[in-house]
N, C-alpha and C. Protein backbone atom coordinates (compact mmCIF):
# COMPACT_ATOMS: atom_id res chain seq x y z
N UNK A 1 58.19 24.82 6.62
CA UNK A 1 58.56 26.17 6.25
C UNK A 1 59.11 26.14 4.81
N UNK A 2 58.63 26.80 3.68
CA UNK A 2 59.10 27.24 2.75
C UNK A 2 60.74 27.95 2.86
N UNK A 3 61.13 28.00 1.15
CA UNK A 3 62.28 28.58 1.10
C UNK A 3 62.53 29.94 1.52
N UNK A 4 61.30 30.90 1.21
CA UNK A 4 61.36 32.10 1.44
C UNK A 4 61.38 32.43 3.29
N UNK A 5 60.41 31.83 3.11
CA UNK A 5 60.84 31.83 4.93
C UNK A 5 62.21 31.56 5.83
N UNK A 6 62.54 30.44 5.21
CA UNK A 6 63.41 29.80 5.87
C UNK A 6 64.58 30.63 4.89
N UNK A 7 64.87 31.23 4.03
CA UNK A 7 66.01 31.93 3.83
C UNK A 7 65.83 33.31 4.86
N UNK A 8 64.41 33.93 4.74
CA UNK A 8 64.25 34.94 6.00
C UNK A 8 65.06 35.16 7.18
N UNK A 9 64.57 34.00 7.73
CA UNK A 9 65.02 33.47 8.96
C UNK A 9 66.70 33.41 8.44
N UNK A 10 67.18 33.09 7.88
CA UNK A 10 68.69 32.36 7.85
C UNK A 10 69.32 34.06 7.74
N UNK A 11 69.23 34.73 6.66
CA UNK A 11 69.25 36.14 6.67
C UNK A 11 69.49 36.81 8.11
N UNK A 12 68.05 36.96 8.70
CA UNK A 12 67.92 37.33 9.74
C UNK A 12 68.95 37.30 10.86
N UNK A 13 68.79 36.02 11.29
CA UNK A 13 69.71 35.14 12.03
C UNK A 13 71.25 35.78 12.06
N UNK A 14 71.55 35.84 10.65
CA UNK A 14 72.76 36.10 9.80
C UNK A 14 73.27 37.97 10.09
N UNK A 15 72.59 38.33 10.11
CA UNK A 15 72.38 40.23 10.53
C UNK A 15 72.66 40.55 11.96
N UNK A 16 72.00 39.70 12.76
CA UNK A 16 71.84 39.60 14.28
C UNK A 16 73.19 39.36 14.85
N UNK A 17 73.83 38.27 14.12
CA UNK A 17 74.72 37.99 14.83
C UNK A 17 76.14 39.32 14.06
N UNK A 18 75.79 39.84 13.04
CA UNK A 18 77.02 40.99 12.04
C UNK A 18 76.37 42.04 13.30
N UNK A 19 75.31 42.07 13.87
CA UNK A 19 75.10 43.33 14.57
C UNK A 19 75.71 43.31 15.70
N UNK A 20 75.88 42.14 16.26
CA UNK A 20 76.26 41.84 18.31
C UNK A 20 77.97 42.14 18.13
N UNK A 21 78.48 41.95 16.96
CA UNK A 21 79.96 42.22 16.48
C UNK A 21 80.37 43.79 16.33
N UNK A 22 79.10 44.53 16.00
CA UNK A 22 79.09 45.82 15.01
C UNK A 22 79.63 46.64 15.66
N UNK A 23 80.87 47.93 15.30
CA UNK A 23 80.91 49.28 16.27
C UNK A 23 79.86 50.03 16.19
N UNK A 24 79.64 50.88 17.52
CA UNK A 24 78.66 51.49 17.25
C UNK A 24 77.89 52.03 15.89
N UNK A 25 79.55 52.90 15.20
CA UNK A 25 79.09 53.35 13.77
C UNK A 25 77.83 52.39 12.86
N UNK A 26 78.41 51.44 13.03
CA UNK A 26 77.20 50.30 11.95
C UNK A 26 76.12 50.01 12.89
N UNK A 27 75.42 50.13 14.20
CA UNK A 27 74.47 49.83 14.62
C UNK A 27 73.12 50.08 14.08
N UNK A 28 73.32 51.64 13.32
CA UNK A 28 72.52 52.11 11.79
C UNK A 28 71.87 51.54 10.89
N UNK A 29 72.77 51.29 10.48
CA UNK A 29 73.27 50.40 9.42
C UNK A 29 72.24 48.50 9.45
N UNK A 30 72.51 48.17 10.57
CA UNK A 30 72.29 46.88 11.12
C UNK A 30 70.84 46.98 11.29
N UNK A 31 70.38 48.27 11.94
CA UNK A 31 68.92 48.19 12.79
C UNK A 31 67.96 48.66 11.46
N UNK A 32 68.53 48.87 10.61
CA UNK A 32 67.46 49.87 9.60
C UNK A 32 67.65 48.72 8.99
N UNK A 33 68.45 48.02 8.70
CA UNK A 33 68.05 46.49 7.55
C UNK A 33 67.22 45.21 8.43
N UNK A 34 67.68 45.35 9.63
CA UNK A 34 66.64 44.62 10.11
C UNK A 34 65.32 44.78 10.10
N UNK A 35 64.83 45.62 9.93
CA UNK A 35 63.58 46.07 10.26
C UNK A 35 63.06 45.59 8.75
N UNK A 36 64.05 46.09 7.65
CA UNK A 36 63.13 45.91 6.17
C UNK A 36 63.32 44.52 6.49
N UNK A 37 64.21 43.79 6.50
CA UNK A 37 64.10 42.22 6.44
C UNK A 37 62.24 41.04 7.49
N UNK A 38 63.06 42.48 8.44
CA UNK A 38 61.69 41.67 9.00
C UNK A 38 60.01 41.74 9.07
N UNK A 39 60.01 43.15 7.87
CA UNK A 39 58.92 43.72 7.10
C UNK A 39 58.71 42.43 5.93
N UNK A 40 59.79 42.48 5.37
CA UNK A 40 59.27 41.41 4.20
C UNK A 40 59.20 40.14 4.87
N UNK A 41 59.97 39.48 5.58
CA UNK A 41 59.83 37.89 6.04
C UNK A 41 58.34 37.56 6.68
N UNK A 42 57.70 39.03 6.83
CA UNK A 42 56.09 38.81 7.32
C UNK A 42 55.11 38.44 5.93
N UNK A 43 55.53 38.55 5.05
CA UNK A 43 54.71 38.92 3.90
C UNK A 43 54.84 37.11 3.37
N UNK A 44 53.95 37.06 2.42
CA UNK A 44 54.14 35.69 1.77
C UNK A 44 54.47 35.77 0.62
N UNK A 45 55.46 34.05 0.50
CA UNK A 45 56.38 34.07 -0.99
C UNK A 45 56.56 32.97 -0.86
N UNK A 46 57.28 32.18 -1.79
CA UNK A 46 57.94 30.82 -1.68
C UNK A 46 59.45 30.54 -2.38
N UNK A 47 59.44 31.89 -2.35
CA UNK A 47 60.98 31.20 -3.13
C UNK A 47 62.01 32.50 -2.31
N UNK A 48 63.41 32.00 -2.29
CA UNK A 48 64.43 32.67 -2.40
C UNK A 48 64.73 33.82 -2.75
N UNK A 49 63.95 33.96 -4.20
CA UNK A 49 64.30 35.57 -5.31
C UNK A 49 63.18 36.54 -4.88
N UNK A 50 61.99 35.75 -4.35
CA UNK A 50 60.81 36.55 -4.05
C UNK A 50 61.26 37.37 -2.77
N UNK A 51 61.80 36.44 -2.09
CA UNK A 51 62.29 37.21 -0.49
C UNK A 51 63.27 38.79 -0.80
N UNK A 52 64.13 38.23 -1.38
CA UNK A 52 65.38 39.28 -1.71
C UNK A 52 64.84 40.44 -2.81
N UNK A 53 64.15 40.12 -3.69
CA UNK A 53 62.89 40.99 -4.28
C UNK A 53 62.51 41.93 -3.26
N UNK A 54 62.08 41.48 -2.48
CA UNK A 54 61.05 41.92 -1.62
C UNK A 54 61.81 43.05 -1.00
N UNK A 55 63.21 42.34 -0.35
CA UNK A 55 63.86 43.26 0.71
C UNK A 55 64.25 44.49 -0.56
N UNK A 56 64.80 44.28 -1.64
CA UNK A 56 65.75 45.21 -2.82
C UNK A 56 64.46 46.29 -2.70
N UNK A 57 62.86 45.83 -3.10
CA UNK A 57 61.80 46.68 -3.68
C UNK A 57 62.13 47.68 -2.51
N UNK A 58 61.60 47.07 -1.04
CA UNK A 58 61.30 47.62 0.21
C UNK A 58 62.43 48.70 0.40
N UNK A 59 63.40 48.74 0.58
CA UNK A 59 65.11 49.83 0.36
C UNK A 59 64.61 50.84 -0.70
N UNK A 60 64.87 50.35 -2.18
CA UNK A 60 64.33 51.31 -2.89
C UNK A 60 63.16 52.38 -2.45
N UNK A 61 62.14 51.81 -2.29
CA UNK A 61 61.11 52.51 -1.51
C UNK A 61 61.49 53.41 -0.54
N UNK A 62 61.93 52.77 0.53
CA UNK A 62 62.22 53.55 1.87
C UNK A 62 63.26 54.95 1.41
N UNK A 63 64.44 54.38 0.49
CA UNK A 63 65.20 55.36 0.13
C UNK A 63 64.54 56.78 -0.36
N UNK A 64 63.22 56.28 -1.17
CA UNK A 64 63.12 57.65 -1.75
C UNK A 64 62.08 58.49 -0.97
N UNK A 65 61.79 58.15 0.47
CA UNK A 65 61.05 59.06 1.06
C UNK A 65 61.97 59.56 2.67
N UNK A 66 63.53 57.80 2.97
CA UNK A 66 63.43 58.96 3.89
C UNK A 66 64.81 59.62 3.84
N UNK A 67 64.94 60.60 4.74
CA UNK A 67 66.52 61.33 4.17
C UNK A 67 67.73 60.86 5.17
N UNK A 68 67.88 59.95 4.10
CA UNK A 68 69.31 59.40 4.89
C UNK A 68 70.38 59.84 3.98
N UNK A 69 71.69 59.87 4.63
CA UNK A 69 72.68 60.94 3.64
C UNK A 69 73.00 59.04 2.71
N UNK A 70 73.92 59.85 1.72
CA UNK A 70 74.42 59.26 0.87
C UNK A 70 74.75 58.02 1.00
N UNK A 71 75.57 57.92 2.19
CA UNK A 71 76.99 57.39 2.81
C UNK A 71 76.49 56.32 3.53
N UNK A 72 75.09 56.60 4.23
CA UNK A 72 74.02 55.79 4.92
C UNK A 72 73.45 54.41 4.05
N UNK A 73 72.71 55.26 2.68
CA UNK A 73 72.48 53.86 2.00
C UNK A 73 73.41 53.31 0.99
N UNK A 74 74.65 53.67 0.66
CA UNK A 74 75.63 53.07 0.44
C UNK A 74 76.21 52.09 1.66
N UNK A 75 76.20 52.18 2.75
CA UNK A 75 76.28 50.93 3.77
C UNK A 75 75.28 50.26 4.18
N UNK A 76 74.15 50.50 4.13
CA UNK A 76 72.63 49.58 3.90
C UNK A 76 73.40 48.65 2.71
N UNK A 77 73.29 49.25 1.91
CA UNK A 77 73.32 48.49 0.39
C UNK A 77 74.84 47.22 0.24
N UNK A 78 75.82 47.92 0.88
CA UNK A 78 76.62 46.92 0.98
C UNK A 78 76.89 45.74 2.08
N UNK A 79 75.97 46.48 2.84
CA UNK A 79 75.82 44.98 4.18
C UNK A 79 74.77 44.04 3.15
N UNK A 80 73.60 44.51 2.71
CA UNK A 80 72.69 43.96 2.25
C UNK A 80 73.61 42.76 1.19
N UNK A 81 73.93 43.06 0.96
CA UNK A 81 75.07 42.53 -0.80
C UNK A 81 76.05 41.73 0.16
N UNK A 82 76.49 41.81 1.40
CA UNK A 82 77.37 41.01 2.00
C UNK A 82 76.77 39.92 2.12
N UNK A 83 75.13 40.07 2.65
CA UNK A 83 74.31 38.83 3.35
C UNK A 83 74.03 38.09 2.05
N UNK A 84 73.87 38.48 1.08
CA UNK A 84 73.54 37.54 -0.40
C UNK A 84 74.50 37.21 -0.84
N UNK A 85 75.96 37.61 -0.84
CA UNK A 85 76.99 36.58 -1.06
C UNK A 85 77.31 35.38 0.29
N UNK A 86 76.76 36.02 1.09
CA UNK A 86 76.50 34.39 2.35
C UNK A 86 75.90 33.45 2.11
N UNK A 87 75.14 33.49 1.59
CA UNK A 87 73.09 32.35 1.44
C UNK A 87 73.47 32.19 0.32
């Protein structure tokens, strides 16, 4: 397994277990980043920056079509930023 993968996976892994902890409030939060994470960890890459690329592009994207309030991807964005000061 490559880096990109295997940071995927570590990520992943890493979310799963911030989610089994989560109050309801963040279950949101948890299930909507999982999903981009596990959109990009399907795709191919080999590095580290390509993965997290991938997830940053994929958010951006999603943000501008679907309507989540403010407050929503401001806590996407800072769980996301929690898991990259982990790895």
């Amino acid at each position: 397994m490559n880096a990109y993968k295997t940071h995927a996976e570590a990520v992943y892994q890493q979310l799963l277990s911030m989610e089994a902890c989560a109050a309801s409030e963040q279950l949101f939060t948890y299930s909507y980043l999982l999903g981009h994470i596990s959109l990009v960890s399907s795709a191919e890459g080999d590095t580290v920056e390509e993965f997290m690329s991938g997830v940053e592009h994929s958010l951006a994207e999603a943000f501008k079509v679907d309507h989540l309030e403010d407050t929503d991807k401001e806590d996407i964005l800072n769980v996301w930023q929690q898991l990259n000061a982990a790895s």
